[in-house]
C-alpha atoms as a PDB file:
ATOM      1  CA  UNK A   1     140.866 296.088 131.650  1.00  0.00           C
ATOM      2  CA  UNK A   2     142.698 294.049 129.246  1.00  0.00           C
ATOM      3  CA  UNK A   3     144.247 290.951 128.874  1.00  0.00           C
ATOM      4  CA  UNK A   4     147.506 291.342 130.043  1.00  0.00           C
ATOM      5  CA  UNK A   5     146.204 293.413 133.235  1.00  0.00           C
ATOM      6  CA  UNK A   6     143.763 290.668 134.649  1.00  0.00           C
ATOM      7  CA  UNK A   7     146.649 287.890 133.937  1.00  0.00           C
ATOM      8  CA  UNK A   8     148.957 289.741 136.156  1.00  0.00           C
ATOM      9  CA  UNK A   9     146.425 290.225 139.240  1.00  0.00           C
ATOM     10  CA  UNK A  10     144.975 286.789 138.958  1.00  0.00           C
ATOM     11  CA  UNK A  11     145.950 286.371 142.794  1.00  0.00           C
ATOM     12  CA  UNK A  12     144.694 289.667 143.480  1.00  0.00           C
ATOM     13  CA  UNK A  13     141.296 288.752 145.838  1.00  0.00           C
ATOM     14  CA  UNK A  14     140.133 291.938 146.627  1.00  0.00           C
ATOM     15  CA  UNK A  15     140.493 295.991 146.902  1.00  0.00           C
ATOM     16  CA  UNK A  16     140.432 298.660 149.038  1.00  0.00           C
ATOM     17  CA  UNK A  17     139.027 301.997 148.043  1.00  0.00           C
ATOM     18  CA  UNK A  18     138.272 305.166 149.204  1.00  0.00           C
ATOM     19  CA  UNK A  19     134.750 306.706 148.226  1.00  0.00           C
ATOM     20  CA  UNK A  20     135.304 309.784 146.533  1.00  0.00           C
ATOM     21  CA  UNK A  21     133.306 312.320 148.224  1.00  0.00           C
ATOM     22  CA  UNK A  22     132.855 311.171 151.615  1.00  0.00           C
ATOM     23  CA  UNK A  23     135.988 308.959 151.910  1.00  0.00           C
ATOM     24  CA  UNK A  24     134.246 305.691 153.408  1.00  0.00           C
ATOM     25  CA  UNK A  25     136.706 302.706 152.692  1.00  0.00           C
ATOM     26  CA  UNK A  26     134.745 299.784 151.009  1.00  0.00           C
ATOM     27  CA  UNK A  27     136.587 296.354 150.002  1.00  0.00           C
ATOM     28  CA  UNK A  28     135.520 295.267 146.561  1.00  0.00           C
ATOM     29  CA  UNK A  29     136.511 292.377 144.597  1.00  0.00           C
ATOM     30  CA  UNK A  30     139.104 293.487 141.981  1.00  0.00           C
ATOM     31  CA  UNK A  31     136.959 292.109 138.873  1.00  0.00           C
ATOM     32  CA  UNK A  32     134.908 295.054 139.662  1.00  0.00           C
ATOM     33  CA  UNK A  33     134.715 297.830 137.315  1.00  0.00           C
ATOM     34  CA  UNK A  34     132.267 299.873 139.616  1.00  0.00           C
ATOM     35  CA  UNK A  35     131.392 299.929 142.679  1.00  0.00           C
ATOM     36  CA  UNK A  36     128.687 301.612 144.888  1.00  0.00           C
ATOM     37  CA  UNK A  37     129.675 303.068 148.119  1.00  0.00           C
ATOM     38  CA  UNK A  38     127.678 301.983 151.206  1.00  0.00           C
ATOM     39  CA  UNK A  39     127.618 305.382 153.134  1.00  0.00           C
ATOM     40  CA  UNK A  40     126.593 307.503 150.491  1.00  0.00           C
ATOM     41  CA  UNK A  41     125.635 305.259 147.534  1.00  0.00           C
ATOM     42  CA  UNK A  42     127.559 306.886 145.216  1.00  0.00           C
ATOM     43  CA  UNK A  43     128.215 304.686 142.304  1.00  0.00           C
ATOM     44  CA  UNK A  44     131.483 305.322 141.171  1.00  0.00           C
ATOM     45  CA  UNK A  45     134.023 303.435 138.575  1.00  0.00           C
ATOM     46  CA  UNK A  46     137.117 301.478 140.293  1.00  0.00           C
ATOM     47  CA  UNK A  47     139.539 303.310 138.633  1.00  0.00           C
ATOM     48  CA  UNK A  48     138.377 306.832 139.190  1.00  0.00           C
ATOM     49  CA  UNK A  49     139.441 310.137 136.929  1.00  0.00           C
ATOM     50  CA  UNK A  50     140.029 313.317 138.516  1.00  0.00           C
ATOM     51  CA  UNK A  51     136.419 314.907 138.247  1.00  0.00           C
ATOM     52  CA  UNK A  52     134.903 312.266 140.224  1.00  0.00           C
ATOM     53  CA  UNK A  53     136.770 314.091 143.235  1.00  0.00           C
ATOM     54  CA  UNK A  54     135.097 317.784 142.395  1.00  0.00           C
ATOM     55  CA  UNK A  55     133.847 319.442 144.694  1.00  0.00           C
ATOM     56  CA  UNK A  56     137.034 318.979 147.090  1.00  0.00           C
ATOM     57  CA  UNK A  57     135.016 320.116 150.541  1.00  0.00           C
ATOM     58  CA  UNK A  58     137.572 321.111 153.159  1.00  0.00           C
ATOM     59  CA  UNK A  59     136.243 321.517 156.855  1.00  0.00           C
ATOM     60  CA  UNK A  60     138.440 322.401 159.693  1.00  0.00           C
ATOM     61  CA  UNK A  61     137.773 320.560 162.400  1.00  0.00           C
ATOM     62  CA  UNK A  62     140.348 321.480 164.992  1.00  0.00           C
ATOM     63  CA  UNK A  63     143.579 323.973 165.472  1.00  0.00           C
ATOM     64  CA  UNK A  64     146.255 324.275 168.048  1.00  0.00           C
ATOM     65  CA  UNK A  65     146.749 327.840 168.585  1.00  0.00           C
ATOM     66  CA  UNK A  66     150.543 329.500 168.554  1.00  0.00           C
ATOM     67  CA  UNK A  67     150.698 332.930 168.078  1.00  0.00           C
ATOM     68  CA  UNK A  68     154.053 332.875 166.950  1.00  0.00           C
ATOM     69  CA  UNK A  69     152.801 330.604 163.696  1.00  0.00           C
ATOM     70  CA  UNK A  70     150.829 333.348 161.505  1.00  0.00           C
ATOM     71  CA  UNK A  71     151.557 331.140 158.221  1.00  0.00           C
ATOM     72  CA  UNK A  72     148.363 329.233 157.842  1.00  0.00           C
ATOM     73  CA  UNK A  73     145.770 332.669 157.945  1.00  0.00           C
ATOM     74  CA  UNK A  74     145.488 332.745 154.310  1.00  0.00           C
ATOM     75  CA  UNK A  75     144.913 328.886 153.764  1.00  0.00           C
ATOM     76  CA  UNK A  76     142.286 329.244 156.865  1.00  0.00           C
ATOM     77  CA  UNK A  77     140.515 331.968 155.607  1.00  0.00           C
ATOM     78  CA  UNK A  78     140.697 330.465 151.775  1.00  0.00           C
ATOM     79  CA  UNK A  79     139.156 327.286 153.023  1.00  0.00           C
ATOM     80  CA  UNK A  80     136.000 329.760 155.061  1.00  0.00           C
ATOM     81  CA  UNK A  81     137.711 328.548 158.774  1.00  0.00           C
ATOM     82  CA  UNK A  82     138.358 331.452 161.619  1.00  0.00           C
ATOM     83  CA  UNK A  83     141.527 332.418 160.388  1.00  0.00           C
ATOM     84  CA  UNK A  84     144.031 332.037 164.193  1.00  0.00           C
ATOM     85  CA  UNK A  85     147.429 331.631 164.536  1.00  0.00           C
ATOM     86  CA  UNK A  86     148.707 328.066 164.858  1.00  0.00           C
ATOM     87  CA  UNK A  87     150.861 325.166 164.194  1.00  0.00           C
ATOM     88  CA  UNK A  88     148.885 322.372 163.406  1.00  0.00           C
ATOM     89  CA  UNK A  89     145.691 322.306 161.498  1.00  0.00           C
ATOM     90  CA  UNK A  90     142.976 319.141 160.891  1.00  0.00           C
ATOM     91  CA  UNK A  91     140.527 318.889 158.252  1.00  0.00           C
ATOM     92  CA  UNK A  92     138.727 316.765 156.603  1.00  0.00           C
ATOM     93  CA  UNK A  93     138.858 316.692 152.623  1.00  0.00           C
ATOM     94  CA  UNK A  94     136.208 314.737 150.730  1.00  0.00           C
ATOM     95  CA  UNK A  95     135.526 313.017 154.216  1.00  0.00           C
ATOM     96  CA  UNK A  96     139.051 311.840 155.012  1.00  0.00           C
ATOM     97  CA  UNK A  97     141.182 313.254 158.029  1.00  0.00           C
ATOM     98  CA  UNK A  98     144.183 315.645 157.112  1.00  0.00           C
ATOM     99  CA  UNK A  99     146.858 316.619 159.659  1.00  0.00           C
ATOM    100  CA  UNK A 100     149.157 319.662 158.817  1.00  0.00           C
ATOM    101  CA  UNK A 101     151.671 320.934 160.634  1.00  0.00           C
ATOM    102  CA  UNK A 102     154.296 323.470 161.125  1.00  0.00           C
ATOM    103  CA  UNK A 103     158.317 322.123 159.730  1.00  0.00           C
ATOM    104  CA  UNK A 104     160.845 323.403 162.466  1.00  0.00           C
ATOM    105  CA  UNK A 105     164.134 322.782 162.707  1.00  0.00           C
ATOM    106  CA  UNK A 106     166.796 324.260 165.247  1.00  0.00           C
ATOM    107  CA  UNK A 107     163.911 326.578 166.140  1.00  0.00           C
ATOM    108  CA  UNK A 108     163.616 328.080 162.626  1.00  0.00           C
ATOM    109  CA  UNK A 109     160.336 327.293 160.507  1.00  0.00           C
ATOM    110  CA  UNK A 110     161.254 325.767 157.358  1.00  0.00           C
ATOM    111  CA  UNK A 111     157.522 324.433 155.755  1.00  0.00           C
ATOM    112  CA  UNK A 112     155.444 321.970 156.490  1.00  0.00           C
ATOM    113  CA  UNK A 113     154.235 318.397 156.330  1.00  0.00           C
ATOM    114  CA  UNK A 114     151.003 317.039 156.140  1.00  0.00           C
ATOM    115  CA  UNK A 115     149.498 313.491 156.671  1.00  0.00           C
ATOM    116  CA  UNK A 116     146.270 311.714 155.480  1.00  0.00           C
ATOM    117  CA  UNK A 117     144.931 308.579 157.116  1.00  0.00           C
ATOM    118  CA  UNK A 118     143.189 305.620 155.704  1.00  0.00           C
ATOM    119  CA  UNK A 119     144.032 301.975 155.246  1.00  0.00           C
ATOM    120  CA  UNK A 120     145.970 299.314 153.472  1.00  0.00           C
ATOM    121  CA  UNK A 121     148.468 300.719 151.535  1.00  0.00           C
ATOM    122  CA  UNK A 122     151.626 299.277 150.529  1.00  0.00           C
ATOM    123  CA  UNK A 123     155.040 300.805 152.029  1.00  0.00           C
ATOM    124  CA  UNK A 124     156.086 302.496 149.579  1.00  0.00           C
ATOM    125  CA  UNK A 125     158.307 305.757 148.769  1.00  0.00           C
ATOM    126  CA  UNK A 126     157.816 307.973 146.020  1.00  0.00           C
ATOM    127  CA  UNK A 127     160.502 310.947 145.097  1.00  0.00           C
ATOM    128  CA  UNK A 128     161.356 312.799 142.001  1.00  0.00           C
ATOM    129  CA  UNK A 129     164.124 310.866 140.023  1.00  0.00           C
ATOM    130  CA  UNK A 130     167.963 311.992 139.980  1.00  0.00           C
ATOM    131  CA  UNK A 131     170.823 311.353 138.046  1.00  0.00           C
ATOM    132  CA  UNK A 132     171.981 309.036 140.698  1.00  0.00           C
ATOM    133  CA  UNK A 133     169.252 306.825 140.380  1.00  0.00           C
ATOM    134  CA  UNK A 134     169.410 306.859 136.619  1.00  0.00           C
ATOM    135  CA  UNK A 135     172.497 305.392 136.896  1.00  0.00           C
ATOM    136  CA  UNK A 136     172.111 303.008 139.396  1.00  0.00           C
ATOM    137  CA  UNK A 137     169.382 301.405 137.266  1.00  0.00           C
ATOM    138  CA  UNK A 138     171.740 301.833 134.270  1.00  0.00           C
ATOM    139  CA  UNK A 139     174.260 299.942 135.868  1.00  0.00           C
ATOM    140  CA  UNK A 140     172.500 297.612 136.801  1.00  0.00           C
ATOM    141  CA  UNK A 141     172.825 298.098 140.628  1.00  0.00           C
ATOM    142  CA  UNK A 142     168.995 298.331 141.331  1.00  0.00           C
ATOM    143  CA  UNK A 143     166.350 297.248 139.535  1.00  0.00           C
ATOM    144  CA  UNK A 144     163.425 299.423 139.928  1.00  0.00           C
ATOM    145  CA  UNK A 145     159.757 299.148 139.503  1.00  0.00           C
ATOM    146  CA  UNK A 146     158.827 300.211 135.806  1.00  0.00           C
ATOM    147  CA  UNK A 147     154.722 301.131 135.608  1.00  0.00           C
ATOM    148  CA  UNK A 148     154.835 301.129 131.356  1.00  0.00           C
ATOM    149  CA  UNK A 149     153.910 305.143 131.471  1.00  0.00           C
ATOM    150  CA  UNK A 150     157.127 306.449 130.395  1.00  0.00           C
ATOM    151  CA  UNK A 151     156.401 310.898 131.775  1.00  0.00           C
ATOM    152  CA  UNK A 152     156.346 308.350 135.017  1.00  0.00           C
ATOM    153  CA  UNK A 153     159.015 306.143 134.921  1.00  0.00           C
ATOM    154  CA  UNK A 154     161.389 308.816 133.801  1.00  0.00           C
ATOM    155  CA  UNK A 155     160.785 311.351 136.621  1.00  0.00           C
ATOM    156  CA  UNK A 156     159.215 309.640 139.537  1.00  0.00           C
ATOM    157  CA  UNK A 157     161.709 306.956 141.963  1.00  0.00           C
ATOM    158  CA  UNK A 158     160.049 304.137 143.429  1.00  0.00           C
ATOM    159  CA  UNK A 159     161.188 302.914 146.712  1.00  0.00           C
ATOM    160  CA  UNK A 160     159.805 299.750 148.184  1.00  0.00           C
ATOM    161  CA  UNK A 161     159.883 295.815 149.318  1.00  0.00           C
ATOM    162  CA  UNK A 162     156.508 295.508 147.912  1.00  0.00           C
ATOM    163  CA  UNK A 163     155.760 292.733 145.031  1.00  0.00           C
ATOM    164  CA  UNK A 164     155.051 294.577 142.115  1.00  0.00           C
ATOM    165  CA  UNK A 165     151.164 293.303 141.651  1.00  0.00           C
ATOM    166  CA  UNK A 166     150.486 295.551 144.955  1.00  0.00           C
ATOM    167  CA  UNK A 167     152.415 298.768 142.985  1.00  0.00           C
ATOM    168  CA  UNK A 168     150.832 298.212 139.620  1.00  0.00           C
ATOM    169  CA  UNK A 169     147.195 298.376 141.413  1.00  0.00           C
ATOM    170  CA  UNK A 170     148.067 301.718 143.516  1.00  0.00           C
ATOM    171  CA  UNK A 171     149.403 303.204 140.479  1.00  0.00           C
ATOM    172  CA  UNK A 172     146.706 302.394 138.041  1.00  0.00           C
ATOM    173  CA  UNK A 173     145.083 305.368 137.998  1.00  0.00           C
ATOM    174  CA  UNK A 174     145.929 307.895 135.259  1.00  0.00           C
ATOM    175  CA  UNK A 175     145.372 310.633 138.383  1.00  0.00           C
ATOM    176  CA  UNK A 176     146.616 308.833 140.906  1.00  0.00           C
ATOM    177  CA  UNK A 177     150.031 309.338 139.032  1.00  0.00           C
ATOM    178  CA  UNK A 178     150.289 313.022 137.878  1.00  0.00           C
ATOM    179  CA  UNK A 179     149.117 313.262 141.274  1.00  0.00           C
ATOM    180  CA  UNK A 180     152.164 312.321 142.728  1.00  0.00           C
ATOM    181  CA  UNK A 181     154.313 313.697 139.892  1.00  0.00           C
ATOM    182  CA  UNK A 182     152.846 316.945 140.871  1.00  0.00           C
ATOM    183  CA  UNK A 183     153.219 316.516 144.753  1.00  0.00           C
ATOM    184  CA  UNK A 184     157.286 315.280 143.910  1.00  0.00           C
ATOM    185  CA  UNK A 185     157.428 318.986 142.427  1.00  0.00           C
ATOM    186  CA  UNK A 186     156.957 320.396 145.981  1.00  0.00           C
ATOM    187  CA  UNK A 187     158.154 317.272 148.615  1.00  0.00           C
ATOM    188  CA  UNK A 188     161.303 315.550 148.999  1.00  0.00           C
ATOM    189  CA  UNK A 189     159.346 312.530 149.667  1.00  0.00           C
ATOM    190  CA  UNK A 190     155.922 310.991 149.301  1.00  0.00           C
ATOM    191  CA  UNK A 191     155.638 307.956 151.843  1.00  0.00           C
ATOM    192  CA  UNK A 192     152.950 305.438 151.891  1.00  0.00           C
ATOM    193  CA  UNK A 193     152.485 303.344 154.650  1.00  0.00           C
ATOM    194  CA  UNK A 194     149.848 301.035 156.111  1.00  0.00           C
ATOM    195  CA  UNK A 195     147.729 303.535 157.585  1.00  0.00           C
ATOM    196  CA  UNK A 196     148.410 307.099 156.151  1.00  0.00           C
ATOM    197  CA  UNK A 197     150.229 308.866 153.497  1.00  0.00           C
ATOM    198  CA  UNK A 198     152.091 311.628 154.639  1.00  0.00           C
ATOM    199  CA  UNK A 199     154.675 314.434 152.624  1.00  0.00           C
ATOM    200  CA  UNK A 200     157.715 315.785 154.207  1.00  0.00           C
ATOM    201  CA  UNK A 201     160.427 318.406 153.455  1.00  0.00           C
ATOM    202  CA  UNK A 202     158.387 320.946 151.536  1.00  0.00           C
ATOM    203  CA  UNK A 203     161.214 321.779 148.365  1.00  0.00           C
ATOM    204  CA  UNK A 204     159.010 325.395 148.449  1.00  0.00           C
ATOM    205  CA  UNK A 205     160.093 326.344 151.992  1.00  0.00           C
ATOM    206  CA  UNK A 206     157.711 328.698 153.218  1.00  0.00           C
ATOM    207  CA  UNK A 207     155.970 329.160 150.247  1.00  0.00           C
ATOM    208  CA  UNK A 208     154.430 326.470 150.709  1.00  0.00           C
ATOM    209  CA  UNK A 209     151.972 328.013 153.153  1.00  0.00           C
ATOM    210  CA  UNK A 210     150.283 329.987 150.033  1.00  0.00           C
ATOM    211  CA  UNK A 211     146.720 328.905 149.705  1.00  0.00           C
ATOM    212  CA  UNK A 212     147.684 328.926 145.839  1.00  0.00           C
ATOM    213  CA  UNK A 213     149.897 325.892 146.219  1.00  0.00           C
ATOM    214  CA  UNK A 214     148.881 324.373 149.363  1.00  0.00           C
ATOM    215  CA  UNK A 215     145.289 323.914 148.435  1.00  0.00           C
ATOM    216  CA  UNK A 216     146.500 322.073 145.003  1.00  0.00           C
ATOM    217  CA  UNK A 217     148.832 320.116 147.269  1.00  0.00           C
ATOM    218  CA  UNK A 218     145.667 318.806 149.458  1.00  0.00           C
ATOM    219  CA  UNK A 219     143.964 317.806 146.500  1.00  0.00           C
ATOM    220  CA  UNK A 220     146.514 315.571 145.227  1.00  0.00           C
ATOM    221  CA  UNK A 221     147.187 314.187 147.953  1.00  0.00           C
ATOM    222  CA  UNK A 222     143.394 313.603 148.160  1.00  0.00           C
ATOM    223  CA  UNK A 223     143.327 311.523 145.529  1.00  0.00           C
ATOM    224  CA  UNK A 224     146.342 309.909 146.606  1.00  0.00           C
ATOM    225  CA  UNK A 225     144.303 308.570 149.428  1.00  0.00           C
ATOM    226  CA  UNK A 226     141.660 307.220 147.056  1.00  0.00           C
ATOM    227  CA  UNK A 227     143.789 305.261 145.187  1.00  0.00           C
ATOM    228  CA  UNK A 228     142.724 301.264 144.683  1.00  0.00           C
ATOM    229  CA  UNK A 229     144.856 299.105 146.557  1.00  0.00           C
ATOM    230  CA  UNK A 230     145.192 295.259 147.456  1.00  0.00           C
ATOM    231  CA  UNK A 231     144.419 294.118 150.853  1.00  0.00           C
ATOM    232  CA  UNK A 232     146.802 291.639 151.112  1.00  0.00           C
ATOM    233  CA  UNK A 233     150.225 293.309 150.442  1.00  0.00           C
ATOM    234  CA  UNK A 234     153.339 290.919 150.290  1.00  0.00           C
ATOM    235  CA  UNK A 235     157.065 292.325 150.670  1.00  0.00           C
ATOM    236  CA  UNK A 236     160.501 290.962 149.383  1.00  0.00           C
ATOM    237  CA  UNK A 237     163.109 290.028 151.504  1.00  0.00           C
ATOM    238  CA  UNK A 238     165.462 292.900 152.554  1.00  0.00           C
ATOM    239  CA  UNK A 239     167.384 293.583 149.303  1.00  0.00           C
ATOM    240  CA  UNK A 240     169.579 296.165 147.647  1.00  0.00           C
ATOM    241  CA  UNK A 241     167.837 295.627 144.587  1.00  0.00           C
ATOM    242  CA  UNK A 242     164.251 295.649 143.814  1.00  0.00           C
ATOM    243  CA  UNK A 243     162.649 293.857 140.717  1.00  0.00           C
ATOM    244  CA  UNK A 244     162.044 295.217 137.777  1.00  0.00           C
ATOM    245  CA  UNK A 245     158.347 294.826 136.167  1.00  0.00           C
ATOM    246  CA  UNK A 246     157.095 296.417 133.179  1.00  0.00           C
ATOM    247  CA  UNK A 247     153.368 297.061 132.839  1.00  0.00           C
ATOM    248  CA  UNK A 248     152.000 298.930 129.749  1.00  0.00           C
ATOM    249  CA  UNK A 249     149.392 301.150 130.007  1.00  0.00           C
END
């Protein structure tokens, strides 16, 4: 961690984290660099890189049955579950609960979303960047959180109250970034709240329910949900215009 990094989260008291494999949430002091989960033992660093996550173990634990919804077969049967027809699915992926369920509107399937649960994240709204928000931030109308890792800043929005310290810590993960880059690619939103994380309005439509896609989609959003974050979140007041931070990386 250098300088400028441990200046910024002097205030910072402690972290949440998510153990890799079996998801157990441990609070750690943020000076940490490691830190040794008390489930499994697993010593693992703070920052974690993507193959700290392999093998992603997926094990349904419970369906609701619809015959009408024959879109999740292949993703059961990829994933070794009874493959029946239904509308929402649970699992549990590296330990941590998963909710997926069938997108309808009017009566019409559309896609999906899905929803992971764990604790004390920021509220927070991720989405891939438009021109509109380019120039809003051009002109000066908003002033968005930066992160310093430009293939970020120029495609991902960030939407949020939160002071930038709590940001800079979810998003200090290398993979906790293309993670959400990635998941942009196929959501209209990624929203982090308190409790869960949760993707809506699949961009694929119903190809989303393709075991090819979907199963990357868990994954990332896996990792999402072991991203290091503060315990002690603090928000602006209600603005139209968010501060701007720059954090180099």
């Amino acid at each position: 961690m250098n300088p400028y990094r441990t200046a910024l989260f002097d205030n910072i008291q402690s972290i949440a984290i998510n153990c890799t494999k079996c998801g157990f949430l441990s609070i750690i002091k943020y000076a940490s660099k490691t830190f040794t989960c008390s489930a499994c033992k697993l010593e693992q660093p703070l920052v974690p890189a993507d193959s700290y996550y392999e093998p992603f173990i997926f094990e349904c634990t419970s369906l609701l049955p619809r015959a009408a919804y024959k879109e999740f077969l292949p993703f059961l049967s990829a994933i070794g579950a009874t493959p029946i027809p239904c509308m929402h699915v649970m699992v549990l992926l590296n330990g941590l609960p998963m909710e997926i369920d069938v997108d309808v509107n009017s009566g019409t399937l559309v896609g999906l979303s899905v929803t992971i649960s764990t604790n004390y994240f920021p509220k927070v709204s991720f989405r891939t960047e438009d021109p509109t928000d380019v120039q809003a931030a051009t002109s000066e109308v908003v002033c968005e959180i930066t992160i310093g890792d430009q293939a970020f800043d120029n495609n991902v929005y960030i939407d949020t109250d939160a002071h930038k310290e709590s940001i800079h810590i979810l998003l200090s993960a290398l993979p906790v970034r293309r993670a959400i880059q990635e998941l942009a690619l196929h959501f209209r939103t990624i929203n982090f709240d308190k409790n869960s994380i949760r993707l809506k309005n699949a961009i694929d439509g119903l190809e989303i329910f393709n075991p090819q896609l979907l199963i990357p989609v868990l994954k990332n959003l896996r990792i999402l949900a072991g991203a290091p974050r503060s315990t002690e979140t603090t928000y602006h007041k209600k603005s139209t215009a968010y501060l701007r931070s720059v954090w180099y990386v």
